[in-house]
Protein backbone atom coordinates (compact mmCIF):
# COMPACT_ATOMS: atom_id res chain seq x y z
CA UNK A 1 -64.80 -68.54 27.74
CA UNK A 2 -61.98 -68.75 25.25
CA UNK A 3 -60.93 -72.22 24.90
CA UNK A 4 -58.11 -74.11 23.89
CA UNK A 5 -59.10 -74.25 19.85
CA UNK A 6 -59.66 -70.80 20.09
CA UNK A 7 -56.41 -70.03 21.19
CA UNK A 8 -54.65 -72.12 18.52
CA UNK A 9 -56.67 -70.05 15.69
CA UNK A 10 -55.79 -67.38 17.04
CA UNK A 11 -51.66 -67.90 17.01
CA UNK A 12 -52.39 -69.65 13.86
CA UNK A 13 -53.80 -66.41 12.67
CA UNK A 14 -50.86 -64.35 13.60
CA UNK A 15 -48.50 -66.45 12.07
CA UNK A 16 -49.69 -66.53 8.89
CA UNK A 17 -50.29 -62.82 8.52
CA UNK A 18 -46.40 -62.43 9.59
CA UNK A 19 -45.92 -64.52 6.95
CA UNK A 20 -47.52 -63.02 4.62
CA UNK A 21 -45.99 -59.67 5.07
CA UNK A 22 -42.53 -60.93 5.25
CA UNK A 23 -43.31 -62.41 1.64
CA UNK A 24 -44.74 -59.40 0.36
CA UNK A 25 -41.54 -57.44 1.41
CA UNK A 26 -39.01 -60.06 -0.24
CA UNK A 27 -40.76 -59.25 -3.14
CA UNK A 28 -40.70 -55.76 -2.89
CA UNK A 29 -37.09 -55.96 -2.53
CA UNK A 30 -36.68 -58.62 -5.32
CA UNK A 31 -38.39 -56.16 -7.99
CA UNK A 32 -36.13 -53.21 -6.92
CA UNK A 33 -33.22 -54.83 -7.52
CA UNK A 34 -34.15 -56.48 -10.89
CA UNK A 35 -35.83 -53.18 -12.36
CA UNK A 36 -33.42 -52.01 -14.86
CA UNK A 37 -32.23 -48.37 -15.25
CA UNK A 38 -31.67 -46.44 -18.08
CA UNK A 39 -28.50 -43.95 -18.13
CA UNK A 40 -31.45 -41.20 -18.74
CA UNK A 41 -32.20 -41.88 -14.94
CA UNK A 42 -28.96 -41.96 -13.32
CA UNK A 43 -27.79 -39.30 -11.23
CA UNK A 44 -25.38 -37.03 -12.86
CA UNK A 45 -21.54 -36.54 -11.64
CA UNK A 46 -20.83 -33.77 -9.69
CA UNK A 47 -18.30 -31.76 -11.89
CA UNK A 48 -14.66 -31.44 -10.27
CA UNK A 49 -12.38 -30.94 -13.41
CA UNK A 50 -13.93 -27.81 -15.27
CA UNK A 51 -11.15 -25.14 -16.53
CA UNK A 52 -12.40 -21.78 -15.67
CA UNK A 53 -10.32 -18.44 -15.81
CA UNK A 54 -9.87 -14.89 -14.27
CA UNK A 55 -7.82 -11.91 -15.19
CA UNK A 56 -7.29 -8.93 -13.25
CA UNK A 57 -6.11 -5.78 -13.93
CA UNK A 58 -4.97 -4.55 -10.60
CA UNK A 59 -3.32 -1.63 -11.66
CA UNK A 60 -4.28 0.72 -14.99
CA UNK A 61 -3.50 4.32 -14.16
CA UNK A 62 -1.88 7.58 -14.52
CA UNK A 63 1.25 8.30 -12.37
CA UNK A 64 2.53 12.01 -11.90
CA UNK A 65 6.07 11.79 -10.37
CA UNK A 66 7.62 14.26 -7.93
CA UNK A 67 11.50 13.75 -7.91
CA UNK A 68 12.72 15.05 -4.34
CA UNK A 69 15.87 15.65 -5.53
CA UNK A 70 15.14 18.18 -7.93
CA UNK A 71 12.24 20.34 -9.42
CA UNK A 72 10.89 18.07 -12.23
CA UNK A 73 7.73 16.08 -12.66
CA UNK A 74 6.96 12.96 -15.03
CA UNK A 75 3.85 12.10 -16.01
CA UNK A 76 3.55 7.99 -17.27
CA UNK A 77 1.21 5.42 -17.75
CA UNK A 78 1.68 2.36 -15.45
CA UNK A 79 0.10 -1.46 -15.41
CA UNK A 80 0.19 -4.51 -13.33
CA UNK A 81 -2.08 -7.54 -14.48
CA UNK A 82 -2.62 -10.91 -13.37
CA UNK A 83 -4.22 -13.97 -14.78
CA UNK A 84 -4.53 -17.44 -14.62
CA UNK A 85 -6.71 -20.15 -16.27
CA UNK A 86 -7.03 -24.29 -15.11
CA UNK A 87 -8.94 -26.06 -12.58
CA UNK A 88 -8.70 -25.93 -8.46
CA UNK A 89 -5.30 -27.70 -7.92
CA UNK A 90 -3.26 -26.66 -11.56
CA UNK A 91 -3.20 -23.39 -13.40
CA UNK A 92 -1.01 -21.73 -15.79
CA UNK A 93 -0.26 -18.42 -14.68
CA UNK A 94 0.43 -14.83 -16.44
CA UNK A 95 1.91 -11.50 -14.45
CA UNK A 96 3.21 -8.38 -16.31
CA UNK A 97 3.96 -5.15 -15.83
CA UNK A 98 5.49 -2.00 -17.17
CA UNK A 99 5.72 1.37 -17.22
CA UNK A 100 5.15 3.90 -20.16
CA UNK A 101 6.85 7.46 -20.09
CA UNK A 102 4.43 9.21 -22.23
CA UNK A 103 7.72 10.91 -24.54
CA UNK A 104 9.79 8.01 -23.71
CA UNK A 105 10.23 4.23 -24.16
CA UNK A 106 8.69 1.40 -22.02
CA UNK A 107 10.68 0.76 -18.97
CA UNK A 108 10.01 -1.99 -15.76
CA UNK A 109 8.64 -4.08 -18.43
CA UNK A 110 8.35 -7.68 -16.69
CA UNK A 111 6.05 -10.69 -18.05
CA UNK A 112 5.97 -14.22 -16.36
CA UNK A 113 4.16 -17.60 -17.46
CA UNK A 114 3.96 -19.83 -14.35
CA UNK A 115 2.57 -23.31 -13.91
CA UNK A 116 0.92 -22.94 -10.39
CA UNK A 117 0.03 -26.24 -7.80
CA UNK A 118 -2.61 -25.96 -5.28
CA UNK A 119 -0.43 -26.71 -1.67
CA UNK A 120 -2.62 -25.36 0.64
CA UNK A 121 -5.76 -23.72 1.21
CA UNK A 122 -5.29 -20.08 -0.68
CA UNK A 123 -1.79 -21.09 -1.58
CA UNK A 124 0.09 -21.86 -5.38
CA UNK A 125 3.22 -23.10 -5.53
CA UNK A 126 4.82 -21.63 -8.62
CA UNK A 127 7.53 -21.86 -11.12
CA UNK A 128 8.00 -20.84 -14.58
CA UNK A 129 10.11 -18.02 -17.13
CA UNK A 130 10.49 -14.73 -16.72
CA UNK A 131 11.02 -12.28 -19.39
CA UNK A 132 12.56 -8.55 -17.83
CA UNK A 133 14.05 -5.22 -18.93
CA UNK A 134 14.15 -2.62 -16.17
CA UNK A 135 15.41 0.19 -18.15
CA UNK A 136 14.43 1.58 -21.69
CA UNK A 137 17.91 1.79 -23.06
CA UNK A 138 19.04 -1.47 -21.52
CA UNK A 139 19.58 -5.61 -22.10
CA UNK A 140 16.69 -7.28 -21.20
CA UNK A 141 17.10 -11.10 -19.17
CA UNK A 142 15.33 -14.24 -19.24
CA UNK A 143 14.87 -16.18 -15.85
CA UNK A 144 13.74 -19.49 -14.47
CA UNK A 145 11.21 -18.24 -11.62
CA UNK A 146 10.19 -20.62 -8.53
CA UNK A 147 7.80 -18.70 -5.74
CA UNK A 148 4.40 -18.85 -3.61
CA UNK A 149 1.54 -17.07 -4.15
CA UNK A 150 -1.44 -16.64 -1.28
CA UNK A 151 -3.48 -15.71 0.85
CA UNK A 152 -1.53 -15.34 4.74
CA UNK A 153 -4.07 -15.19 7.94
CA UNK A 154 -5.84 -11.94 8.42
CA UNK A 155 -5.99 -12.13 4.51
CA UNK A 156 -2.85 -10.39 3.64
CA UNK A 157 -2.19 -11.23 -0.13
CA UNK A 158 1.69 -12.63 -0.75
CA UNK A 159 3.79 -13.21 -3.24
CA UNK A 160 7.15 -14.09 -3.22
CA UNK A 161 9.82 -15.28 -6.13
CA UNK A 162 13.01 -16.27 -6.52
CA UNK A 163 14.87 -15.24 -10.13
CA UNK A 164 17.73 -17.64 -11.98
CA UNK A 165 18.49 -15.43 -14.60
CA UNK A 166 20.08 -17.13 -18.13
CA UNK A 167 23.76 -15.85 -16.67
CA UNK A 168 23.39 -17.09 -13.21
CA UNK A 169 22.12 -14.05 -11.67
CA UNK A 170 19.91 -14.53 -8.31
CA UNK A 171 17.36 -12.22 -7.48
CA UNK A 172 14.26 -11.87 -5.37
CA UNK A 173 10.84 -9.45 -5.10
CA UNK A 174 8.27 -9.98 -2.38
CA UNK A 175 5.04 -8.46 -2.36
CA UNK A 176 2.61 -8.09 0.35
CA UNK A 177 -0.97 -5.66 0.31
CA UNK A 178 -3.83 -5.77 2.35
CA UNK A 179 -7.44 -4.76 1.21
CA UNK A 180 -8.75 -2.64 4.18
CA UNK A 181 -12.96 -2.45 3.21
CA UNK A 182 -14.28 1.21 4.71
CA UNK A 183 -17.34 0.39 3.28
CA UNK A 184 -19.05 -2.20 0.98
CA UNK A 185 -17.93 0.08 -1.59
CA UNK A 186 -14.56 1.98 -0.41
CA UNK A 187 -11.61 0.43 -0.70
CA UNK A 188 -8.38 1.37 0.74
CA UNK A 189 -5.53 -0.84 -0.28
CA UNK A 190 -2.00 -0.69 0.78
CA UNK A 191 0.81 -2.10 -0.96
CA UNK A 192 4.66 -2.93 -0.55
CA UNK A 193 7.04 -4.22 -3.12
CA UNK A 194 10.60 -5.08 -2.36
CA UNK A 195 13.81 -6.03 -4.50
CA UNK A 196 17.06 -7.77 -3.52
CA UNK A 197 19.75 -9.52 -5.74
CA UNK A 198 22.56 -11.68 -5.00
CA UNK A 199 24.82 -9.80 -7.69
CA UNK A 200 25.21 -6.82 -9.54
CA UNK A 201 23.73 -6.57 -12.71
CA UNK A 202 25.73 -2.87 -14.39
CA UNK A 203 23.99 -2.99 -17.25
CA UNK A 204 20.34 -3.56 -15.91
CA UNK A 205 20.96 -0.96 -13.24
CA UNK A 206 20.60 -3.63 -10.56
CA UNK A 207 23.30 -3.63 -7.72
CA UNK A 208 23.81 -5.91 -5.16
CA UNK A 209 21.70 -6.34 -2.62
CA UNK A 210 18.72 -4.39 -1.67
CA UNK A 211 17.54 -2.67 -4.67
CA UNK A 212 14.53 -0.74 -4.09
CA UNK A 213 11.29 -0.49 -1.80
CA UNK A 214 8.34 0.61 -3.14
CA UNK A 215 5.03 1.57 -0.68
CA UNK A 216 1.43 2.62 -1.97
CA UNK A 217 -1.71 3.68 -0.96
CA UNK A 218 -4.89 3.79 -3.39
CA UNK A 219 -8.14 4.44 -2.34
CA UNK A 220 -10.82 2.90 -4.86
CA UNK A 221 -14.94 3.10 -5.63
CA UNK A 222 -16.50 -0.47 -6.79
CA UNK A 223 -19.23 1.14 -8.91
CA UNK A 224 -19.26 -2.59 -9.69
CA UNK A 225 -17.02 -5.71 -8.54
CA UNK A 226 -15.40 -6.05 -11.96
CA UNK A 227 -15.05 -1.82 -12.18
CA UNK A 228 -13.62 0.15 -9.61
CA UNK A 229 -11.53 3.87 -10.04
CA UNK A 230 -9.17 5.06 -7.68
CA UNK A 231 -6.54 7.59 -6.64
CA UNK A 232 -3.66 7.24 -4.28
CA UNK A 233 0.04 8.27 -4.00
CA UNK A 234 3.40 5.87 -4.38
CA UNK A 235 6.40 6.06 -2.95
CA UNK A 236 9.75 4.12 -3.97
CA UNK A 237 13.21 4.94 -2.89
CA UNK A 238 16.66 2.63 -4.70
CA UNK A 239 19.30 1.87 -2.11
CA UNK A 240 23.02 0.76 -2.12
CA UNK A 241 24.48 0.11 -5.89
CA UNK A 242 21.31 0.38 -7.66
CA UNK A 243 20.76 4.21 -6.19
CA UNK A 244 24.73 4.55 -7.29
CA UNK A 245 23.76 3.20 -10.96
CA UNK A 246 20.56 5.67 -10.95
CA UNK A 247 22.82 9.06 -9.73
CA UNK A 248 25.13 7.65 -12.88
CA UNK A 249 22.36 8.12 -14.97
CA UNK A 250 20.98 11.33 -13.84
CA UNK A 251 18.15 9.72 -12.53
CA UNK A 252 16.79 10.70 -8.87
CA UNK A 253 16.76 7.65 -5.86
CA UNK A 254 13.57 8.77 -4.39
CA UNK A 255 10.42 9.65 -5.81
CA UNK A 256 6.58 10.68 -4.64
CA UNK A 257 3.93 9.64 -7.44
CA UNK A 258 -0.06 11.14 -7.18
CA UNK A 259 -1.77 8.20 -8.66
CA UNK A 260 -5.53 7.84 -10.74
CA UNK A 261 -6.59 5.17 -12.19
CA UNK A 262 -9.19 1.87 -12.55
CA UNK A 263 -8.75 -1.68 -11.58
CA UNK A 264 -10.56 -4.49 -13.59
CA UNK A 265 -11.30 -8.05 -13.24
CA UNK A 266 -12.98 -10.38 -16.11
């Protein structure tokens, strides 16, 4: 039979071991916030500011022209590169361009430095200088530039600029191509290019309004990612007074170009 004693050892027992434990866990707790730690032990910061870089050479390659309005070819060598170095959210920019008659001068030549802001997901706002001389034997221009750069749904790449040039001159190029993936390795990648101004520009060869479209196709091998040759065929066609300016010239409005070449990245 358990009597009445019994029963008060017992709770008194209990308590005590309750105690005991609640004591032992104070102390726990006590020690863990008094132990010092040494920097050594800290975790480290999870880096967020580091400047990285890429350059790409989208387009290095040998162009073979077919004028339609006569029965000469041109053979030239043609670039388009693209840069930028900075962190996530700012980056200083670098575009250029040209192309290279092989007996002749450099022509198209066009070279921008643009600070670019992170707006969006995939998207730089831009603005910058512009240096330009579309023809050989003519003036070049500076220009302020202001555009968007990106990456539109269904991953269409865009980009799209406005030109102030250093006499007041407006002028505007969009850009749009698409990177259609045939295989891991096969690439086809189409491309259009399009020109407007606000004024006419005699001496450039610019007239106003539309100026030119261009349209390509290129069809490219990544033996690697960073290394990848390709052929294709470009078409471009001036309209209005710049097609007027080119006749003047002797030059022909629309042309068909056979295309090699190999695109980089670093």
């Amino acid at each position: 039979m358990i009597t009445s004693s019994n029963k008060k050892y017992r709770a008194c027992h209990a308590t005590f071991l309750l105690a005991c434990k609640l004591l032992a866990s104070m102390a726990l707790m006590t020690s863990l916030v008094k132990a010092e730690v040494t920097p050594e032990e800290l975790p480290s910061p999870v880096e967020d500011s580091a400047v990285r870089s890429f350059l790409l050479i989208d387009q290095l390659e040998h162009t073979t022209t077919r004028y339609t309005g006569g029965d000469k070819d041109g053979d030239a060598v043609r670039f388009n590169t693209s840069g930028w170095i900075g962190g996530d959210y700012n980056r200083l920019w670098l575009y250029t361009e040209g192309t290279k008659v092989y007996d002749g001068k450099l022509e198209d030549a066009d070279v921008q430095l643009l600070y670019g802001r992170l707006i969006a997901p995939f998207w730089d706002l831009q603005a910058g200088l512009r240096y330009a001389k579309p023809l050989s034997d003519g003036p070049s221009r500076s220009y302020a530039v202001f555009g968007v750069q990106g990456l539109a749904p269904y991953r269409f790449g865009v980009q799209a600029a406005t030109f102030l040039s250093e006499r007041g001159d407006i002028s505007a190029r969009a850009e749009l191509e698409y990177e259609l993936l045939l295989t891991q390795r096969w690439i086809l990648q189409p491309r259009l290019a399009v020109n407007y101004a606000l004024q006419e520009v005699r001496d450039q060869g610019i007239g106003r309004g539309l100026n030119d479209i261009e349209l390509g196709l290129r069809l490219r091998y990544e033996i690697k990612r960073e290394f990848a040759p390709y052929v294709g065929v470009s078409w471009q066609s001036s309209y209005g007074g710049t097609a007027d300016f080119a006749r003047d010239r002797g030059e022909d409005v629309n042309e068909w170009s056979l295309v090699t070449g190999v695109r980089l990245w670093f």
